[in-house]
N, C-alpha and C. Protein backbone atom coordinates (compact mmCIF):
# COMPACT_ATOMS: atom_id res chain seq x y z
N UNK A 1 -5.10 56.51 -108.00
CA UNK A 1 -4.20 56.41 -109.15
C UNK A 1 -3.81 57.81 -109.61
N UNK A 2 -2.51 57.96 -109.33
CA UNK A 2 -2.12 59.26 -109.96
C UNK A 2 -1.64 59.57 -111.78
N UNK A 3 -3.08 60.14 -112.13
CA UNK A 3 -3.00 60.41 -113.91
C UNK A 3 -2.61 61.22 -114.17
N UNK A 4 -1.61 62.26 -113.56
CA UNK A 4 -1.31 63.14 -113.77
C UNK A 4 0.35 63.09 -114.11
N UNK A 5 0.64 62.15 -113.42
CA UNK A 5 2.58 62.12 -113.58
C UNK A 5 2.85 60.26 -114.21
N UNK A 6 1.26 59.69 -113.70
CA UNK A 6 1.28 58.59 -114.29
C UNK A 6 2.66 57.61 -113.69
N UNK A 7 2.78 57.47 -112.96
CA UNK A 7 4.18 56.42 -112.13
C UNK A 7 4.16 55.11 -113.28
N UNK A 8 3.30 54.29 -113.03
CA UNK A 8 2.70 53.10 -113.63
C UNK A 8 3.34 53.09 -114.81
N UNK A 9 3.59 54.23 -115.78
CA UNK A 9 4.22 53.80 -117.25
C UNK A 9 5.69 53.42 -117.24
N UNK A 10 6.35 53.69 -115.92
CA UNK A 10 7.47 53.87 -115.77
C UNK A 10 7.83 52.20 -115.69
N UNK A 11 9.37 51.55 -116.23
CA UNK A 11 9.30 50.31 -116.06
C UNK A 11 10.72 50.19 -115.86
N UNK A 12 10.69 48.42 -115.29
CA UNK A 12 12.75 48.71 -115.10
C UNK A 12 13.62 48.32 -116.43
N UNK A 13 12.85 47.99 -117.72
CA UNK A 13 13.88 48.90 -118.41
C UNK A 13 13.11 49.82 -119.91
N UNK A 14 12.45 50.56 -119.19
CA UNK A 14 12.07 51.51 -120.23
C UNK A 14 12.88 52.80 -120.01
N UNK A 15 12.60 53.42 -121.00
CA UNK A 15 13.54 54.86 -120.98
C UNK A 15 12.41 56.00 -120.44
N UNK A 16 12.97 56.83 -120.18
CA UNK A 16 12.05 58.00 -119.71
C UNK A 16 11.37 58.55 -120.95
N UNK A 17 11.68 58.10 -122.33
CA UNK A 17 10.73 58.59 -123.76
C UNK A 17 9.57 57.86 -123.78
N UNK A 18 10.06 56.52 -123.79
CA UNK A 18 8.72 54.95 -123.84
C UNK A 18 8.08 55.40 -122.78
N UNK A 19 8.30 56.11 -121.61
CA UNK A 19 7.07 56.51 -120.69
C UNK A 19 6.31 57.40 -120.93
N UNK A 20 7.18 58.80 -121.41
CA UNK A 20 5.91 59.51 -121.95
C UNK A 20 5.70 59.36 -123.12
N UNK A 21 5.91 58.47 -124.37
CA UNK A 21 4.81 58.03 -125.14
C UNK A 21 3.63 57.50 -124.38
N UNK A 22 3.61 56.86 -123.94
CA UNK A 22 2.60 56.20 -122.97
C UNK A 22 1.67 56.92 -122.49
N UNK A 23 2.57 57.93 -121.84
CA UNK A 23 1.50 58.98 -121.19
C UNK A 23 0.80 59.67 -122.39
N UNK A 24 1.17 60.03 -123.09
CA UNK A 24 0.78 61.12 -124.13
C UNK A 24 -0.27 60.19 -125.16
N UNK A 25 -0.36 59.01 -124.93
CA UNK A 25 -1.19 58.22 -125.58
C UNK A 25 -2.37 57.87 -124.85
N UNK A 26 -2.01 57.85 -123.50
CA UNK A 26 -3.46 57.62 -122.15
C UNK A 26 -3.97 59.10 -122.31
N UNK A 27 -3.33 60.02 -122.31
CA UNK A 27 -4.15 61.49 -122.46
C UNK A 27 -4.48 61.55 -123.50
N UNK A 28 -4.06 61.38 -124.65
CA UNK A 28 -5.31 61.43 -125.57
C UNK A 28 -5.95 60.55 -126.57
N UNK A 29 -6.24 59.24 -125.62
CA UNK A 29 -6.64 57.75 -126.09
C UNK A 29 -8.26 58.36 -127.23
N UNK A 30 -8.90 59.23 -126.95
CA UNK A 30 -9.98 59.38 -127.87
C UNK A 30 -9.27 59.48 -129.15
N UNK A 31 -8.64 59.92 -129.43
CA UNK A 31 -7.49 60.32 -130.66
C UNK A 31 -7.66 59.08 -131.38
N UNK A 32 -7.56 57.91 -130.50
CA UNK A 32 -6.91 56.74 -131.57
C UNK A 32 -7.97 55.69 -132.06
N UNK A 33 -7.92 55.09 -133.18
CA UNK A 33 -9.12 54.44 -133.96
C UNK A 33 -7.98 53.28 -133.87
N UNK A 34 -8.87 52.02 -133.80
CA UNK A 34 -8.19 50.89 -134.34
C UNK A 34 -8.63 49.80 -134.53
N UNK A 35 -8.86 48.65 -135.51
CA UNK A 35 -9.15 47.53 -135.92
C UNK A 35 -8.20 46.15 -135.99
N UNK A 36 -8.83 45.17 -135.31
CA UNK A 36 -8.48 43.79 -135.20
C UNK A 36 -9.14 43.00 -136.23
N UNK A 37 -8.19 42.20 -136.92
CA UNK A 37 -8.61 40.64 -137.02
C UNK A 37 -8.67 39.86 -136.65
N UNK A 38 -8.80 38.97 -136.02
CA UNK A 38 -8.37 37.79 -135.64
C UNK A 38 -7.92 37.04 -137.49
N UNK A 39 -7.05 35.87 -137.06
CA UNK A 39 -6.79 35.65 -137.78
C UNK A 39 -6.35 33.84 -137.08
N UNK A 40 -6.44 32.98 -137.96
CA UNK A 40 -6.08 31.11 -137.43
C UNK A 40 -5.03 31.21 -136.52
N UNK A 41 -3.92 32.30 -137.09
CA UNK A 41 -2.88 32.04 -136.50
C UNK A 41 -2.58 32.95 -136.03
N UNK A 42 -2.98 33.93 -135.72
CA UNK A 42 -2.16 35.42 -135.34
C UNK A 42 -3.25 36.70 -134.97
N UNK A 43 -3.02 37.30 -135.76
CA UNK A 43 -3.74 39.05 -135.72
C UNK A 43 -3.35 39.67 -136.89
N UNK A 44 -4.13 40.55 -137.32
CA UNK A 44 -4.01 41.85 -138.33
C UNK A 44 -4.51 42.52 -137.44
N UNK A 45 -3.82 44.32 -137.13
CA UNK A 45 -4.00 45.00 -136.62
C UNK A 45 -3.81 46.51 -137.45
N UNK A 46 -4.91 47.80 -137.49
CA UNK A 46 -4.83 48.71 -137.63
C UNK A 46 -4.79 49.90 -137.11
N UNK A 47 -4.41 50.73 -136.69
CA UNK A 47 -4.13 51.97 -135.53
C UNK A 47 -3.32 52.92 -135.98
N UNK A 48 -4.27 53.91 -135.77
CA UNK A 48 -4.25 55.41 -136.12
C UNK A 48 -4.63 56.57 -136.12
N UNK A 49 -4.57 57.72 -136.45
CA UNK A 49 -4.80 58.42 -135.83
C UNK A 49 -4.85 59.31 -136.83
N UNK A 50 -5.41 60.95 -136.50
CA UNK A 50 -5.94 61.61 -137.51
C UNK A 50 -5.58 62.79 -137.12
N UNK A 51 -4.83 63.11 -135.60
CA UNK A 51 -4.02 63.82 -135.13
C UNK A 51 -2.56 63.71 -135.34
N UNK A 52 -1.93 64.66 -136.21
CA UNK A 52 -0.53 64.48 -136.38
C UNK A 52 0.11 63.73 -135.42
N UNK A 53 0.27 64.83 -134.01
CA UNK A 53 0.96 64.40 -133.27
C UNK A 53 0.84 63.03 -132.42
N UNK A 54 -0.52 62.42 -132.42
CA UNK A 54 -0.54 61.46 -132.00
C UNK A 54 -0.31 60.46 -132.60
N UNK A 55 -0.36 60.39 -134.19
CA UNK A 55 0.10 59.74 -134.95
C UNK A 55 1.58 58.90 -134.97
N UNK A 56 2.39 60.38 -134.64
CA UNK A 56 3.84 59.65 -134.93
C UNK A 56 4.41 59.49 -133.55
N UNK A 57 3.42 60.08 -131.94
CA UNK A 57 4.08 59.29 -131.19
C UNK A 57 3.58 57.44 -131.36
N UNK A 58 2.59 57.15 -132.00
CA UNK A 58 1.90 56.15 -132.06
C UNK A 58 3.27 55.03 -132.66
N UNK A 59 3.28 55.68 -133.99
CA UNK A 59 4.32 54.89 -134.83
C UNK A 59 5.53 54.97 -134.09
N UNK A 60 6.15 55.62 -133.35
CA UNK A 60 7.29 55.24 -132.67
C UNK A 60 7.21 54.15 -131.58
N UNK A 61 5.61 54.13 -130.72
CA UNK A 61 5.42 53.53 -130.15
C UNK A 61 5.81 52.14 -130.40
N UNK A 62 4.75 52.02 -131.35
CA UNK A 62 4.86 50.20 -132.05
C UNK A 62 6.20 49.95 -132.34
N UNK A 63 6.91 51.04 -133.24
CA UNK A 63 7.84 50.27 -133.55
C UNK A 63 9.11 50.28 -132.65
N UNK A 64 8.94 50.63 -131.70
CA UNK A 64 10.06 50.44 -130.42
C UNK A 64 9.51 49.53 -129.54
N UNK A 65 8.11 48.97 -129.44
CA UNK A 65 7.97 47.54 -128.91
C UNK A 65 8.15 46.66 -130.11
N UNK A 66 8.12 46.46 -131.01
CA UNK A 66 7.98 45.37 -132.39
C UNK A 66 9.87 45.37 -131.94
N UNK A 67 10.56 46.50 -131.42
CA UNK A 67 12.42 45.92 -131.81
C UNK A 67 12.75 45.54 -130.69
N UNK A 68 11.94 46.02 -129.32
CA UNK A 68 12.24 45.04 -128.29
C UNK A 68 11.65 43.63 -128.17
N UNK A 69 10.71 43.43 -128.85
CA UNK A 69 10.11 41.98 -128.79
C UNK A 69 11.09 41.10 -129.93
N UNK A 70 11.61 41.99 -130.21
CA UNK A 70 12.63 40.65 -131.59
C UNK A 70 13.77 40.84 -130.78
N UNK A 71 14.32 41.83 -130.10
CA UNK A 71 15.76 41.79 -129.15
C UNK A 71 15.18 41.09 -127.58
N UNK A 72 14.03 40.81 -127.30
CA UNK A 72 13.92 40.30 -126.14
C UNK A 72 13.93 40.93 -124.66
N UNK A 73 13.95 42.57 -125.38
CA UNK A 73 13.89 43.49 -124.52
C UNK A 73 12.53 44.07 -123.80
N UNK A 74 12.26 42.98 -122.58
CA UNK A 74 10.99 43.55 -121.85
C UNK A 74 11.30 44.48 -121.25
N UNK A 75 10.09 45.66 -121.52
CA UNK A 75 10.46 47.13 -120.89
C UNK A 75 10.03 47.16 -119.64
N UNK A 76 9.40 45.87 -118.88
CA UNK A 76 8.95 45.46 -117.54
C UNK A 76 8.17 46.53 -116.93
N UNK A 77 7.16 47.35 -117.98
CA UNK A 77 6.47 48.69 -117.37
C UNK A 77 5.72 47.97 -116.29
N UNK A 78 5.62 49.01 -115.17
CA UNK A 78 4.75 48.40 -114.26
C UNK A 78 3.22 47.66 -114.32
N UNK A 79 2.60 48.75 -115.22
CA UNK A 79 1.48 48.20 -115.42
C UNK A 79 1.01 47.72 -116.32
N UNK A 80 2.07 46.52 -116.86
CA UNK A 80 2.21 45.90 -118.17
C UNK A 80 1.25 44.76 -117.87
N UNK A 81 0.42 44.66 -118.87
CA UNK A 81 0.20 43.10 -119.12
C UNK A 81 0.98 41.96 -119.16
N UNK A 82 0.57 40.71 -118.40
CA UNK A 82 1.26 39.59 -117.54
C UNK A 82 1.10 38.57 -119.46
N UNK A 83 0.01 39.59 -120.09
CA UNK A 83 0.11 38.60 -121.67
C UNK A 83 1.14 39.10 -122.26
N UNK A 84 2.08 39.93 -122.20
CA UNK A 84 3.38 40.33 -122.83
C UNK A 84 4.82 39.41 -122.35
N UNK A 85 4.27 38.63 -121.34
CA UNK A 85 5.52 37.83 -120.78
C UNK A 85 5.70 36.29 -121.80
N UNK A 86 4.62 36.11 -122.36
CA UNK A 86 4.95 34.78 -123.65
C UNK A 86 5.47 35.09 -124.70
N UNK A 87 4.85 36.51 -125.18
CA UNK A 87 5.59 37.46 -126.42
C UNK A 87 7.04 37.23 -126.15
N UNK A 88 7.70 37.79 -124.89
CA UNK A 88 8.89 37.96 -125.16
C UNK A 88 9.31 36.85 -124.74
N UNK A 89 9.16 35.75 -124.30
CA UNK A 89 9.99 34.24 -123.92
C UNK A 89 9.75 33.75 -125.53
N UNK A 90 8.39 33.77 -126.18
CA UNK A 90 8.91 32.79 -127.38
C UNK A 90 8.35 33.55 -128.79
N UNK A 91 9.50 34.97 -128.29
CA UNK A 91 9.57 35.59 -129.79
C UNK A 91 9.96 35.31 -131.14
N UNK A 92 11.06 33.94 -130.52
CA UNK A 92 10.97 33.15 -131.58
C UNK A 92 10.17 32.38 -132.81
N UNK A 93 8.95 32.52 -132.14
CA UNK A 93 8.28 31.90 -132.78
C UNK A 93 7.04 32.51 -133.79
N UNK A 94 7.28 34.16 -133.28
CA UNK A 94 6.41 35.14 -133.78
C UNK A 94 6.86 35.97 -134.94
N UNK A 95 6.03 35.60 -136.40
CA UNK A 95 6.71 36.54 -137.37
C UNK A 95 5.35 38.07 -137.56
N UNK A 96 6.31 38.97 -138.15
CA UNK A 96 5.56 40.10 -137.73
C UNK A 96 6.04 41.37 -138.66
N UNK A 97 4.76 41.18 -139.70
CA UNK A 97 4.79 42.27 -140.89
C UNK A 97 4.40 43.16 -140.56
N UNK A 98 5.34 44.55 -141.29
CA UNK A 98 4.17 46.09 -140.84
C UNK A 98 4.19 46.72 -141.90
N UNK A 99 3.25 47.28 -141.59
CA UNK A 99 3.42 48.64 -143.18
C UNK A 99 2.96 49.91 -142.39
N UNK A 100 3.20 50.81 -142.67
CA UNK A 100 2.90 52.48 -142.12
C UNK A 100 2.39 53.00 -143.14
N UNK A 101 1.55 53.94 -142.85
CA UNK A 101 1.10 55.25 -143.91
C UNK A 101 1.49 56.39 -142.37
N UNK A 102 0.71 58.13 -143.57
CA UNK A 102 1.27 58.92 -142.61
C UNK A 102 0.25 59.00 -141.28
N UNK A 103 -0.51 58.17 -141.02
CA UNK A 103 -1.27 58.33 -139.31
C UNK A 103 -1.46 57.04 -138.90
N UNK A 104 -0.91 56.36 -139.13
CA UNK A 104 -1.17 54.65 -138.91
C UNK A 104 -0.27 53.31 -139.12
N UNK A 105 -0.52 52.46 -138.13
CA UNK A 105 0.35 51.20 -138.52
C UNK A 105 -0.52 50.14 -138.66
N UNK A 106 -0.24 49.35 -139.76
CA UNK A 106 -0.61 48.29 -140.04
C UNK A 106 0.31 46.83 -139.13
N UNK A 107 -0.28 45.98 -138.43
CA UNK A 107 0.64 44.95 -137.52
C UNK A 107 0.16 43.34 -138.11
N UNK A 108 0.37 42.83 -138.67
CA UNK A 108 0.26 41.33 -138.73
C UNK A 108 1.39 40.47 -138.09
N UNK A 109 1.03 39.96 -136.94
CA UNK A 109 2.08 38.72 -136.26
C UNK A 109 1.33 37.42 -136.11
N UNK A 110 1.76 36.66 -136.43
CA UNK A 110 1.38 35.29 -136.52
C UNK A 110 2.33 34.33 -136.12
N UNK A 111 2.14 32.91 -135.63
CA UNK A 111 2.79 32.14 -135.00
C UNK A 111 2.20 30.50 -134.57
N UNK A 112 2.81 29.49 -135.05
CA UNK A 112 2.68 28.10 -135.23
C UNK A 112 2.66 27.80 -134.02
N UNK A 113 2.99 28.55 -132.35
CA UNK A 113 2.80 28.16 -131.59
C UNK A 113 1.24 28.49 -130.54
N UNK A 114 0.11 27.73 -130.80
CA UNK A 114 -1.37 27.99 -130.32
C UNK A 114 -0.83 28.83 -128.53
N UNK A 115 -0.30 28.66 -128.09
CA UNK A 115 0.07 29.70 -127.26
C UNK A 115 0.13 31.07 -127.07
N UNK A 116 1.29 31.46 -128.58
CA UNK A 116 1.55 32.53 -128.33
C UNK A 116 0.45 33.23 -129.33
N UNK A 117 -0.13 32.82 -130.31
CA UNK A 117 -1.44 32.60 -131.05
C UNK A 117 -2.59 33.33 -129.77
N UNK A 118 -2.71 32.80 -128.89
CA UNK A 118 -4.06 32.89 -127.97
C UNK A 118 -3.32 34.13 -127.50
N UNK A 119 -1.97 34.56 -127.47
CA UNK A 119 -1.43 35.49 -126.32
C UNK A 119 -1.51 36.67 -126.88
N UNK A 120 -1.30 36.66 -128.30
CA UNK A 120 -1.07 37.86 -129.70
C UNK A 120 -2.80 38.10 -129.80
N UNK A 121 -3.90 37.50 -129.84
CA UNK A 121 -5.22 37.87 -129.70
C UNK A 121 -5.48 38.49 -128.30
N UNK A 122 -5.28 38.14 -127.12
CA UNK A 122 -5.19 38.27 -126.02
C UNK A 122 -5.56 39.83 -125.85
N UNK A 123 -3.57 39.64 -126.41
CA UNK A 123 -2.87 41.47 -126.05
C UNK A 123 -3.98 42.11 -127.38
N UNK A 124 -3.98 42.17 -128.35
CA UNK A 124 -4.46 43.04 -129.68
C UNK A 124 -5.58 43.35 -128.90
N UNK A 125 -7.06 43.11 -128.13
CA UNK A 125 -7.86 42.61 -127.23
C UNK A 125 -7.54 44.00 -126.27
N UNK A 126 -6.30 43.54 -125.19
CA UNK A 126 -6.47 44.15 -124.30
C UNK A 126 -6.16 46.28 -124.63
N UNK A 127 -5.36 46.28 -125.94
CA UNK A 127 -4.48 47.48 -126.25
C UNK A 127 -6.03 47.97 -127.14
N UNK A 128 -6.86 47.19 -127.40
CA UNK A 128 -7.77 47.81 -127.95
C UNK A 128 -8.82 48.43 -126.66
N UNK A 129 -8.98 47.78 -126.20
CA UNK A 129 -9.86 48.57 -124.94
C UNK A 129 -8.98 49.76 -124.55
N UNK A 130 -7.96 49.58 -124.42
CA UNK A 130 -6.95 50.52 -123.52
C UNK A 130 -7.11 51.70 -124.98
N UNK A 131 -7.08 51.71 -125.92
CA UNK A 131 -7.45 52.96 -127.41
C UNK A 131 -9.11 53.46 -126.74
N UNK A 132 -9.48 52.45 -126.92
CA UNK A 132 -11.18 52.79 -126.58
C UNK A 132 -11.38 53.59 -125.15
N UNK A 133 -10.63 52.84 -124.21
CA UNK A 133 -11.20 53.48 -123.25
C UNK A 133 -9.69 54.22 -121.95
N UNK A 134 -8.69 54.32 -122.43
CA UNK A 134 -7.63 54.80 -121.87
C UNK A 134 -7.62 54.05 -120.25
N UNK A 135 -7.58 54.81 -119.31
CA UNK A 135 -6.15 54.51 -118.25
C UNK A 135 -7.93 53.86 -117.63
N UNK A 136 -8.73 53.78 -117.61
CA UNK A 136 -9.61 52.83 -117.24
C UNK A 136 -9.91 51.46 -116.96
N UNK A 137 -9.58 51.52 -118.51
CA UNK A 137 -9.71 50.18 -118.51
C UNK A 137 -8.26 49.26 -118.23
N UNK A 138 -7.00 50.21 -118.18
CA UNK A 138 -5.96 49.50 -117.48
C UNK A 138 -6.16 49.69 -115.79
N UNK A 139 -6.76 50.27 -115.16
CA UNK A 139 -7.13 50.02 -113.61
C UNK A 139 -7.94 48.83 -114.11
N UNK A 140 -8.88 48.58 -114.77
CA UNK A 140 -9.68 47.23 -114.45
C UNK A 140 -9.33 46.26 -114.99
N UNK A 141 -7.72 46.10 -115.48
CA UNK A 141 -7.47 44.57 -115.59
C UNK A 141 -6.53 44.45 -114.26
N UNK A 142 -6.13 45.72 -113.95
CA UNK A 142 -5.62 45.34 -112.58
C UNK A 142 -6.11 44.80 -111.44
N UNK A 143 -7.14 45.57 -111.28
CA UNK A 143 -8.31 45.05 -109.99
C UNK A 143 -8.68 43.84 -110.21
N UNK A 144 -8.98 43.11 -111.76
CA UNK A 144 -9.22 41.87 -112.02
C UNK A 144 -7.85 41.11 -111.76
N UNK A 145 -7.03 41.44 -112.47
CA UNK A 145 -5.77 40.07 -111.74
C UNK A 145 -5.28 40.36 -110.11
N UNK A 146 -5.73 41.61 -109.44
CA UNK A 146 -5.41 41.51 -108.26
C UNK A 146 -6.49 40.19 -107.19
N UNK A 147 -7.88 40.47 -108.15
CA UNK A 147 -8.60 39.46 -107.78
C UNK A 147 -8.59 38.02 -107.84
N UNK A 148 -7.98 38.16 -108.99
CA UNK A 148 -7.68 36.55 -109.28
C UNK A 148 -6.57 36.35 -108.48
N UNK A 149 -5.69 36.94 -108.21
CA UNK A 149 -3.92 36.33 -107.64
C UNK A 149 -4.75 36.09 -105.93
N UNK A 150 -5.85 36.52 -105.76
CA UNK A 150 -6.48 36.56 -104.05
C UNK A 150 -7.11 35.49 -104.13
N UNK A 151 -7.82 34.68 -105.30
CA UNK A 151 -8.74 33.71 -104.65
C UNK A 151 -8.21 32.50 -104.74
């Protein structure tokens, strides 16, 4: 796996910025703190950071997936989670409050459909390991669904 130019962030329709946010967030994943709720219907989510700069690539982050998931715009990154493909088929059905301060976003999305419910815990789940433990733990959901798509 090349971590150095990082290919993998690249997607067919992300921009060459949404990639290196990406990158600049796998290099310095210790940077970022973040808390889940679960919640009946949804998630509360907190993430942030205590490093300027990682801060506001953070907040651009979210909020340039939060306007493609309401425009329906999958950024089809390569090494996207296969749980981002219900998000964007039934975004309809996902409402989704935020609030910002200056190193952090606050995310509550919730949704009447137990689907996209299990899919919004899922992802909050998988983006939290990926804070905790960077480009790691995205090789090991790969090797795991490469395993599963084999047996």
């Amino acid at each position: 796996h090349d971590e150095v130019t990082m290919p993998g962030l690249r997607g067919l329709d992300a921009t060459p910025e949404e990639s290196a946010e990406l990158a600049f967030m796998f290099r310095n994943f210790p940077g970022l703190n973040r808390e889940v709720e679960l919640l009946h219907d949804g998630i509360r989510t907190y993430t942030w950071s205590d490093d300027p700069e990682l801060a506001a690539v953070l907040l651009s982050h979210v909020g340039g997936m939060l306007q493609r998931v309401d425009e329906g715009r999958d950024p089809q990154v390569f090494i996207q989670s296969p749980t981002l493909d219900i998000l964007f088929e039934r975004r309809a059905t996902i409402t989704t409050e935020i609030e910002t301060s200056e190193n952090g976003i606050w995310v509550t999305q919730t949704s009447t459909d137990p689907d996209v419910v299990a899919a919004l815990q899922l992802h909050a789940d998988e983006v939290s390991d990926m804070a905790a433990r960077g480009m790691q733990a995205v090789h090991e959901m790969m090797m795991q669904r490469a395993a599963q798509a084999g047996q």
